[in-house]
N, C-alpha and C. Protein backbone atom coordinates (compact mmCIF):
# COMPACT_ATOMS: atom_id res chain seq x y z
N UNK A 1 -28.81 -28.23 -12.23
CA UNK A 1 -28.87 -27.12 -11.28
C UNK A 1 -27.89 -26.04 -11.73
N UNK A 2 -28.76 -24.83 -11.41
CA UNK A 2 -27.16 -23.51 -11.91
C UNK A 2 -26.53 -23.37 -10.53
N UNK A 3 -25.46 -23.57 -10.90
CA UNK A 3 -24.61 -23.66 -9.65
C UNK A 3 -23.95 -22.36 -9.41
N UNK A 4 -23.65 -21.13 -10.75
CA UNK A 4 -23.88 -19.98 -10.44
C UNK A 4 -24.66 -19.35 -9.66
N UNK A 5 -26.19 -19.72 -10.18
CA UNK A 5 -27.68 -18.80 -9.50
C UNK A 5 -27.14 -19.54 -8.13
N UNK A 6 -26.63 -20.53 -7.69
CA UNK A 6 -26.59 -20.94 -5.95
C UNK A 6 -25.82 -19.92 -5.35
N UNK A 7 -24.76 -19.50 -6.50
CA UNK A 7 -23.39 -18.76 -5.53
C UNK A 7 -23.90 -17.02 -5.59
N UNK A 8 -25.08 -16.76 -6.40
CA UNK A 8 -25.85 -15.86 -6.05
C UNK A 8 -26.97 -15.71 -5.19
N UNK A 9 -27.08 -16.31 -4.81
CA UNK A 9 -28.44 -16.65 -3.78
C UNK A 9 -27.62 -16.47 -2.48
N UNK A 10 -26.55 -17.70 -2.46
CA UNK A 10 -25.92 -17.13 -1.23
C UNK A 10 -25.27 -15.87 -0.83
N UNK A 11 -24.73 -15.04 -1.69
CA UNK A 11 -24.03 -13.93 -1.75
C UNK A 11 -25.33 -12.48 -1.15
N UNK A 12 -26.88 -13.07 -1.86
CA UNK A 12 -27.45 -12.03 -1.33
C UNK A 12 -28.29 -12.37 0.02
N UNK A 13 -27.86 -14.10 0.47
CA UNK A 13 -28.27 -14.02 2.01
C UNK A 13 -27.77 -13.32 2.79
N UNK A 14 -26.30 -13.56 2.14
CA UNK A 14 -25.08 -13.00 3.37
C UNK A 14 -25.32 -10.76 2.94
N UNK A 15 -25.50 -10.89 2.56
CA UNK A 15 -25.75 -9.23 2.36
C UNK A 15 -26.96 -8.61 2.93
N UNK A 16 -28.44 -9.77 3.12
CA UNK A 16 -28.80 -9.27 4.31
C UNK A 16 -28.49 -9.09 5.62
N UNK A 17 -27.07 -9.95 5.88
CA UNK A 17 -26.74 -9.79 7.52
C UNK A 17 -25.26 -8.70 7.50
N UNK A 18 -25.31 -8.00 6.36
CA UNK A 18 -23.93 -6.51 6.38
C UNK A 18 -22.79 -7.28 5.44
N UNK A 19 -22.86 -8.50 4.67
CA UNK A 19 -21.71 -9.13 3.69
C UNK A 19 -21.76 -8.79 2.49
N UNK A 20 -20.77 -8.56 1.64
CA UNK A 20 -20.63 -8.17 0.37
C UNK A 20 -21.20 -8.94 -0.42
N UNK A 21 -21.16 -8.44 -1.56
CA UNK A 21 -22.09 -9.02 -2.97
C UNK A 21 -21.02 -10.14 -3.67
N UNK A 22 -20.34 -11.11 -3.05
CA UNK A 22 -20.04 -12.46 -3.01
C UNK A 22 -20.17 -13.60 -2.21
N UNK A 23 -20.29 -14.54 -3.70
CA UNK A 23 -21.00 -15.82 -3.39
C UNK A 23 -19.71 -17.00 -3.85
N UNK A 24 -19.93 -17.94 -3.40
CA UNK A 24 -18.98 -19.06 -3.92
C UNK A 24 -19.93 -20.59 -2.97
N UNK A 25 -19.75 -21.07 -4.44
CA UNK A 25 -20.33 -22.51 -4.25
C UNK A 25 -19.12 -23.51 -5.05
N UNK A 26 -18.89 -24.88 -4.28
CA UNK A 26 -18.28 -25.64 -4.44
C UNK A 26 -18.93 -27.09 -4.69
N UNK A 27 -18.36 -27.63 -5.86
CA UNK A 27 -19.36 -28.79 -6.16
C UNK A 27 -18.31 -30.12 -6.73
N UNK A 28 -18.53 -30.94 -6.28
CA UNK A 28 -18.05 -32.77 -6.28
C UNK A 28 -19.00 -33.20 -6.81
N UNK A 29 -18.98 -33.98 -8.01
CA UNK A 29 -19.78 -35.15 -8.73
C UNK A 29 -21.40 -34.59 -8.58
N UNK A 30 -21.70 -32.88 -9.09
CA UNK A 30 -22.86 -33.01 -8.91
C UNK A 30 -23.14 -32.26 -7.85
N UNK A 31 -22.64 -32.72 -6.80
CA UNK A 31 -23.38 -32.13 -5.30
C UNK A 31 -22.63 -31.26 -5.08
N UNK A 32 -23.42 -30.09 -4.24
CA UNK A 32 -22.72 -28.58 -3.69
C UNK A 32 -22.51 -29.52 -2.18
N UNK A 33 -21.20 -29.23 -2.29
CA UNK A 33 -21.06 -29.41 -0.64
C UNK A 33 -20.35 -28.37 -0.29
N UNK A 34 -20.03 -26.74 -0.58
CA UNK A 34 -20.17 -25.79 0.34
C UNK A 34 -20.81 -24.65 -0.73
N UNK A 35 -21.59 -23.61 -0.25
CA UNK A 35 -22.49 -22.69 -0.90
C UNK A 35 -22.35 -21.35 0.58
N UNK A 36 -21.58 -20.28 0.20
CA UNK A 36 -21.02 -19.45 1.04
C UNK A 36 -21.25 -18.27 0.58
N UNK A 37 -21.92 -17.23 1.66
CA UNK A 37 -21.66 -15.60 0.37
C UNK A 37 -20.03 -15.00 1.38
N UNK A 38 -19.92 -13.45 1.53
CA UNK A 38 -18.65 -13.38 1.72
C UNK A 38 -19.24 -12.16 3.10
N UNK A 39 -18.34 -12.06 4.16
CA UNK A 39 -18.58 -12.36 5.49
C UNK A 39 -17.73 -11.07 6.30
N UNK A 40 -16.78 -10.38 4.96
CA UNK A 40 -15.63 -9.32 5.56
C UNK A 40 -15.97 -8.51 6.51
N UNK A 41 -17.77 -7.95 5.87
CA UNK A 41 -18.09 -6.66 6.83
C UNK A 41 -18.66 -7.41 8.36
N UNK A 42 -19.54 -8.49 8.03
CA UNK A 42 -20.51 -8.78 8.96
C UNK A 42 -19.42 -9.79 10.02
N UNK A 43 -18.71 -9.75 9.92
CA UNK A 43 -17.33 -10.51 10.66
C UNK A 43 -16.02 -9.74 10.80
N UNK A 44 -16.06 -8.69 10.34
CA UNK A 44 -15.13 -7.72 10.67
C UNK A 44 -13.33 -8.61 10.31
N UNK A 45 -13.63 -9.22 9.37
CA UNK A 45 -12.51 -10.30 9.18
C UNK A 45 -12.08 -10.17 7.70
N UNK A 46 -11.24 -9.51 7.03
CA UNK A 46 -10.70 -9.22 6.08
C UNK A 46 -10.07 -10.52 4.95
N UNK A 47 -10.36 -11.40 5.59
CA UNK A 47 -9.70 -13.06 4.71
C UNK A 47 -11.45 -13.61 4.76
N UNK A 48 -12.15 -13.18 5.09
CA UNK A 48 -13.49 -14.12 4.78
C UNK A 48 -14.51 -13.70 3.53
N UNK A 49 -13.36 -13.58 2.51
CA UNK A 49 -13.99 -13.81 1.30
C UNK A 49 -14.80 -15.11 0.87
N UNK A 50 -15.91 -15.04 0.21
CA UNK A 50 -16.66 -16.40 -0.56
C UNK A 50 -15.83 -17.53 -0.76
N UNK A 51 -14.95 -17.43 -1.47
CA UNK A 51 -14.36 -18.04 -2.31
C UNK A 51 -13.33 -19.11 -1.07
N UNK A 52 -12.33 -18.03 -0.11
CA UNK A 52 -11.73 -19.08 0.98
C UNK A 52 -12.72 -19.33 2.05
N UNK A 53 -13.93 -19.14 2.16
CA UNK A 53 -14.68 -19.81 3.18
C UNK A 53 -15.13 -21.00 2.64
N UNK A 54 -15.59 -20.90 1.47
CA UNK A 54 -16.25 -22.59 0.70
C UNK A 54 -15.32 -23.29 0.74
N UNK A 55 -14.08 -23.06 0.48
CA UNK A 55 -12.61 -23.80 0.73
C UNK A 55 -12.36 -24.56 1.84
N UNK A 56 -12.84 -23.39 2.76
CA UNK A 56 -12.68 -24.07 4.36
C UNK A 56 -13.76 -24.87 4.94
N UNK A 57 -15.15 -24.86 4.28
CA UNK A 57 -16.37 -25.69 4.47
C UNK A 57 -16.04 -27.08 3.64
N UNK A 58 -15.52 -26.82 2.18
CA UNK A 58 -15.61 -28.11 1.79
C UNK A 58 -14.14 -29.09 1.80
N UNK A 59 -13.27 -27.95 2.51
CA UNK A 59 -12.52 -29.23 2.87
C UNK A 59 -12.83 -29.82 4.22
N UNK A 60 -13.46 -29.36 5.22
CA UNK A 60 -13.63 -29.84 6.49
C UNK A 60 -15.06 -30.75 6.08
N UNK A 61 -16.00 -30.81 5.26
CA UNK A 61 -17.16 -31.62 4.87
C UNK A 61 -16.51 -33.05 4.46
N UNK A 62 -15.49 -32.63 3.31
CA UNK A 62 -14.66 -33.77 2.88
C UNK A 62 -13.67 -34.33 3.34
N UNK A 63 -13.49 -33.89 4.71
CA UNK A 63 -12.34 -34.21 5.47
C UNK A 63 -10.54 -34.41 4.61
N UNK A 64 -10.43 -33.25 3.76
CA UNK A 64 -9.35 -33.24 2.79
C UNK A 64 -8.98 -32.16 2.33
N UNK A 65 -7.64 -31.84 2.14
CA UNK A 65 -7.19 -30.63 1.55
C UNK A 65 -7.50 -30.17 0.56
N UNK A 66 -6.86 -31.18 -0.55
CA UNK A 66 -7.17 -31.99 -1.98
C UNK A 66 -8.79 -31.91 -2.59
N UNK A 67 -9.09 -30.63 -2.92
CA UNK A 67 -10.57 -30.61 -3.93
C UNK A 67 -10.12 -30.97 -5.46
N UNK A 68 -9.49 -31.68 -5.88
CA UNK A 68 -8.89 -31.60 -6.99
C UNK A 68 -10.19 -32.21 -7.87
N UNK A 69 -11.15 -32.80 -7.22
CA UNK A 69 -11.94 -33.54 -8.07
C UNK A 69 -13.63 -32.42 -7.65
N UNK A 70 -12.99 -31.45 -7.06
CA UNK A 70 -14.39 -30.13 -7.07
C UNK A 70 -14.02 -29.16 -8.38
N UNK A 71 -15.48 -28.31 -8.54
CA UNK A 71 -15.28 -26.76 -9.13
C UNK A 71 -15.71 -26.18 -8.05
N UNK A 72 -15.39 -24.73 -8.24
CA UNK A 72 -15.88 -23.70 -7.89
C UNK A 72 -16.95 -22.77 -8.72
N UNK A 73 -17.77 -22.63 -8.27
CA UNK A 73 -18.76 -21.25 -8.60
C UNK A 73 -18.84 -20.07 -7.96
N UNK A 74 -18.67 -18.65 -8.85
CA UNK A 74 -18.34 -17.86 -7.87
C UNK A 74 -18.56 -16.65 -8.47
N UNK A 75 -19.03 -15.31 -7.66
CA UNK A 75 -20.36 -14.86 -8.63
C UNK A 75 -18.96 -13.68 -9.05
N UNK A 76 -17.62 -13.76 -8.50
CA UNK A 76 -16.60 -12.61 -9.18
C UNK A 76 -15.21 -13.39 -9.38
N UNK A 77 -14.68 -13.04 -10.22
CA UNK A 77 -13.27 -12.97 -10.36
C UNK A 77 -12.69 -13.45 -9.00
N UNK A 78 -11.73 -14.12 -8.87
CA UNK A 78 -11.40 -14.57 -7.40
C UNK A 78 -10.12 -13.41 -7.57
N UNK A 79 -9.68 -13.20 -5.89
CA UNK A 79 -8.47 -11.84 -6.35
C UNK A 79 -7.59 -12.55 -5.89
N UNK A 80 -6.14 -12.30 -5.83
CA UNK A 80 -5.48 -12.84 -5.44
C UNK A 80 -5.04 -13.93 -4.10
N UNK A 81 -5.68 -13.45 -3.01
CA UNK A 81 -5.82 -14.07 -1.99
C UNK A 81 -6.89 -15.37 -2.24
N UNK A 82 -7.39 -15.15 -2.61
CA UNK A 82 -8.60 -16.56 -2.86
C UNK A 82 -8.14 -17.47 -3.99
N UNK A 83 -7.25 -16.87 -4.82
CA UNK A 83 -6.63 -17.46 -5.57
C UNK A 83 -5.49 -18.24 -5.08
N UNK A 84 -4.98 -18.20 -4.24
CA UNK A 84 -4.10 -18.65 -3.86
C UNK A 84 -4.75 -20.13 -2.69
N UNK A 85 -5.55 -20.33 -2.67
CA UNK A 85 -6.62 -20.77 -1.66
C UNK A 85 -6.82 -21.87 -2.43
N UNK A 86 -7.11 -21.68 -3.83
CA UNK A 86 -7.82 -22.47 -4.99
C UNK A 86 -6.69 -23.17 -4.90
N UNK A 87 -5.42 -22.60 -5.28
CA UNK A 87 -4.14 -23.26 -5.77
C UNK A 87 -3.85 -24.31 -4.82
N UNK A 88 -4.01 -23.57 -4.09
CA UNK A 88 -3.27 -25.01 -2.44
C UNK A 88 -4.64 -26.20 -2.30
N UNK A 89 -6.17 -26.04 -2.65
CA UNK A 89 -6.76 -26.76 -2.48
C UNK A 89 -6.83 -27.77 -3.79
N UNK A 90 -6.00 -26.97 -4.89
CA UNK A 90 -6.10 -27.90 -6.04
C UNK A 90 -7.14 -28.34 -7.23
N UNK A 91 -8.44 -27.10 -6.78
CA UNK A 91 -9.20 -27.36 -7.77
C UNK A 91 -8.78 -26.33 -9.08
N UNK A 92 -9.36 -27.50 -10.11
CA UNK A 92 -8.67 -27.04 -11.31
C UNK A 92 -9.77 -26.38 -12.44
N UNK A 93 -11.15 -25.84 -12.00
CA UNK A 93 -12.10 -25.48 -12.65
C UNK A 93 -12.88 -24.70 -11.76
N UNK A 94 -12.73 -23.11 -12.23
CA UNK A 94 -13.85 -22.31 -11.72
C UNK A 94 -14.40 -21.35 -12.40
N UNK A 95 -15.32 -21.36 -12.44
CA UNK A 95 -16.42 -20.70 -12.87
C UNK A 95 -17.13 -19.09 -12.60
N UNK A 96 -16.76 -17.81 -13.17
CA UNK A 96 -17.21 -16.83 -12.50
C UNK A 96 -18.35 -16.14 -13.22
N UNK A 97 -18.63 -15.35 -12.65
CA UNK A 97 -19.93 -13.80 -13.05
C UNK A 97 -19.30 -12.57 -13.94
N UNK A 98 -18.62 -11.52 -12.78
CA UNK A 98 -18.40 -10.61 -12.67
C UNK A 98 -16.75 -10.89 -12.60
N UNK A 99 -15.87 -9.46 -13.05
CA UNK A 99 -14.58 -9.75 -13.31
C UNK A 99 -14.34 -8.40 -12.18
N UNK A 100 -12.68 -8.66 -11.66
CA UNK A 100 -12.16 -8.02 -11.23
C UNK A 100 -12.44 -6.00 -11.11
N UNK A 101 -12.15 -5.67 -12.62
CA UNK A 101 -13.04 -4.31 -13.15
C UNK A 101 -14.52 -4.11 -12.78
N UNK A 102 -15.20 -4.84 -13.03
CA UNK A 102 -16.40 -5.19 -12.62
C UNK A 102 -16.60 -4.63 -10.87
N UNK A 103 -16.08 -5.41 -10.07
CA UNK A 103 -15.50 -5.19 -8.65
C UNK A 103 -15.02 -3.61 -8.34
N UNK A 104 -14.07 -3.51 -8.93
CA UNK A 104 -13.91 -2.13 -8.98
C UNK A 104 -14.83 -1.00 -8.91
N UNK A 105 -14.74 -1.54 -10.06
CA UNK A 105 -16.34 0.00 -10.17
C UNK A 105 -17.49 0.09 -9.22
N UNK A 106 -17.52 -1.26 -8.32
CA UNK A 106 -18.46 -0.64 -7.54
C UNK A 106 -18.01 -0.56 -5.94
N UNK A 107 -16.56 -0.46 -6.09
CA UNK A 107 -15.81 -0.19 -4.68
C UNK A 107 -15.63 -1.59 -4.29
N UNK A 108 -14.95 -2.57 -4.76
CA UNK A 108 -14.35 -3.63 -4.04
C UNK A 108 -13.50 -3.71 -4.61
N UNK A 109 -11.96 -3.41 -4.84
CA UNK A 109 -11.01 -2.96 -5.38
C UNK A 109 -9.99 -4.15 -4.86
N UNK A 110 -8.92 -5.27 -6.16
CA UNK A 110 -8.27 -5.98 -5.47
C UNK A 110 -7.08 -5.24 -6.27
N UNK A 111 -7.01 -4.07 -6.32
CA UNK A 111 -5.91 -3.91 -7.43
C UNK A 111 -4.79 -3.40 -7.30
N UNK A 112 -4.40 -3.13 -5.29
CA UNK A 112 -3.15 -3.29 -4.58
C UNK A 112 -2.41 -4.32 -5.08
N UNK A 113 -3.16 -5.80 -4.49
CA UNK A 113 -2.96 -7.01 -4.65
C UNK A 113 -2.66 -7.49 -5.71
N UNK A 114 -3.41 -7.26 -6.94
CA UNK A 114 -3.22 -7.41 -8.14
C UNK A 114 -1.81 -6.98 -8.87
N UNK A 115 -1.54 -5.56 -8.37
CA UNK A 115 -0.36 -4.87 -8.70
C UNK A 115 0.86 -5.56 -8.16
N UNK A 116 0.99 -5.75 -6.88
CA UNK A 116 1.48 -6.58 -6.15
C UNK A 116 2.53 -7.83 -6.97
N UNK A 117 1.16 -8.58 -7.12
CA UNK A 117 1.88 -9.86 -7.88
C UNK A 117 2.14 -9.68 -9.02
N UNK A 118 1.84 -8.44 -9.72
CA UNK A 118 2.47 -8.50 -10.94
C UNK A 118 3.83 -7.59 -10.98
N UNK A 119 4.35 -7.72 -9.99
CA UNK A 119 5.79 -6.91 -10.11
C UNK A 119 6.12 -5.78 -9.37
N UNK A 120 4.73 -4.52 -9.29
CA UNK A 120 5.09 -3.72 -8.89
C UNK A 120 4.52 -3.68 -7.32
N UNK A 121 5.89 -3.92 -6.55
CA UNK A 121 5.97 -3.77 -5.57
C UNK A 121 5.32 -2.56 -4.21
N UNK A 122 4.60 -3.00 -3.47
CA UNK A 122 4.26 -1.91 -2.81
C UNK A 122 5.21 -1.13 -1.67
N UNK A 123 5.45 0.14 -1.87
CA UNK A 123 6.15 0.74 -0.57
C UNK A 123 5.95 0.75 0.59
N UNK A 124 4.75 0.60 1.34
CA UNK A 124 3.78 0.84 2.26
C UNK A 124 4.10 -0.79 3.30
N UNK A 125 4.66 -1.81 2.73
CA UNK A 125 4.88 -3.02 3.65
C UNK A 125 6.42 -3.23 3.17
N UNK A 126 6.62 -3.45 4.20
CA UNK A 126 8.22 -4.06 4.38
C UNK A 126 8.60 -5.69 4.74
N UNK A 127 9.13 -6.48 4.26
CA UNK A 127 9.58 -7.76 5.03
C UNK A 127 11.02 -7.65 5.47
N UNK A 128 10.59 -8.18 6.56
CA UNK A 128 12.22 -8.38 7.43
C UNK A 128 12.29 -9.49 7.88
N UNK A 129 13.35 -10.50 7.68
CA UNK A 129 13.74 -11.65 7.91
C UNK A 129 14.59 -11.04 9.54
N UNK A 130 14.50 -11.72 10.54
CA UNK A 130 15.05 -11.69 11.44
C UNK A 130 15.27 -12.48 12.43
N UNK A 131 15.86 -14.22 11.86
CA UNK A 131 16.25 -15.11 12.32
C UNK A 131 17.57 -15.35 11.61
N UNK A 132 18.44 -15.91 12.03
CA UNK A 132 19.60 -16.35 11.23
C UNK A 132 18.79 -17.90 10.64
N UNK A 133 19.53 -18.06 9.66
CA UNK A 133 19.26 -19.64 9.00
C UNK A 133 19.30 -20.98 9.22
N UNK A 134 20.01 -20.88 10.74
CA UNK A 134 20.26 -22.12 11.24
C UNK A 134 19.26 -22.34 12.27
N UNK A 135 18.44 -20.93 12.69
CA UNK A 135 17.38 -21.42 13.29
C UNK A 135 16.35 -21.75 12.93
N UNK A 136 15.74 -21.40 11.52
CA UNK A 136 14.46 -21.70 10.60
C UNK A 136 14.86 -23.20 10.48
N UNK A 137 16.11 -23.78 9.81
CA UNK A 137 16.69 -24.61 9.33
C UNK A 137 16.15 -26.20 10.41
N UNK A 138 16.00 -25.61 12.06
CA UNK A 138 15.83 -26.76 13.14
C UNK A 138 14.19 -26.55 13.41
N UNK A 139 13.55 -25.49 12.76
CA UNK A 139 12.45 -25.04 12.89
C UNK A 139 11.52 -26.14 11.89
N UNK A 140 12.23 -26.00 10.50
CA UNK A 140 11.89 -27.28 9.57
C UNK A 140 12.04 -28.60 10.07
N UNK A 141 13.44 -28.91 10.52
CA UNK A 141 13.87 -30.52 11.27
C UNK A 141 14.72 -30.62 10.28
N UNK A 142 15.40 -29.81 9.27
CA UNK A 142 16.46 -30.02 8.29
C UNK A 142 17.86 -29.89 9.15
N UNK A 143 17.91 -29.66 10.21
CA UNK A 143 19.14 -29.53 10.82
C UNK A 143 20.12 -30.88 11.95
């Protein structure tokens, strides 16, 4: 089975109901146990990219965090946020289409984000720590 052509198939279901032109399929020994397109517009939800929704289908299918023994298929470049998704779920093989540039050019742009983690810092968000340390510290149970 092309497990690509799946994560395209789904990508252009979800684009008949207002979702972008991503797909992500997730596969264990063979079997897709999640096949997702991506959901931002038609859900008005800015984290429901392809890529962390199959995450969130196939760990709740598999009742496990741990995909370490899945791939991913996925019809773009994952951007940083979905990447980070992969990392914590632990799969160690994915498979794409279309690259980041690719994305770009046709207005899906991760290249805040991109910039971001590579050093250059954005002006536009600020972090402010505003607990002292001894309260995070009982917040953990380290205290």
């Amino acid at each position: 089975m092309d497990y690509l052509q799946q994560a395209v198939k789904a990508a252009k279901e979800d684009m008949k109901n207002g979702g972008g032109p991503f797909g992500a399929v997730i596969v264990k020994e063979d079997q897709i146990v999640a096949a997702v397109g991506n959901t931002v517009t038609s859900e008005v939800d800015p984290t429901a990219h392809a890529e962390l929704r199959a995450v969130r289908v196939a760990c709740q299918k598999l009742g496990t965090l741990d995909l370490s023994e899945c791939e991913m298929y996925t019809t773009c470049e994952p951007c940083p946020m979905c990447l980070g998704a992969i990392l914590w779920a632990n799969i160690k093989k994915v498979y794409y289409h279309s690259t980041h540039e690719d994305a770009s050019k046709n207005g899906f742009s991760a290249e805040k984000l991109i910039s971001y983690f590579n050093g250059e810092k954005s002006t536009d968000i600020e972090f402010v720590q505003i607990c002292d340390h001894k309260e995070a510290e009982e917040l953990w149970g380290t205290n």
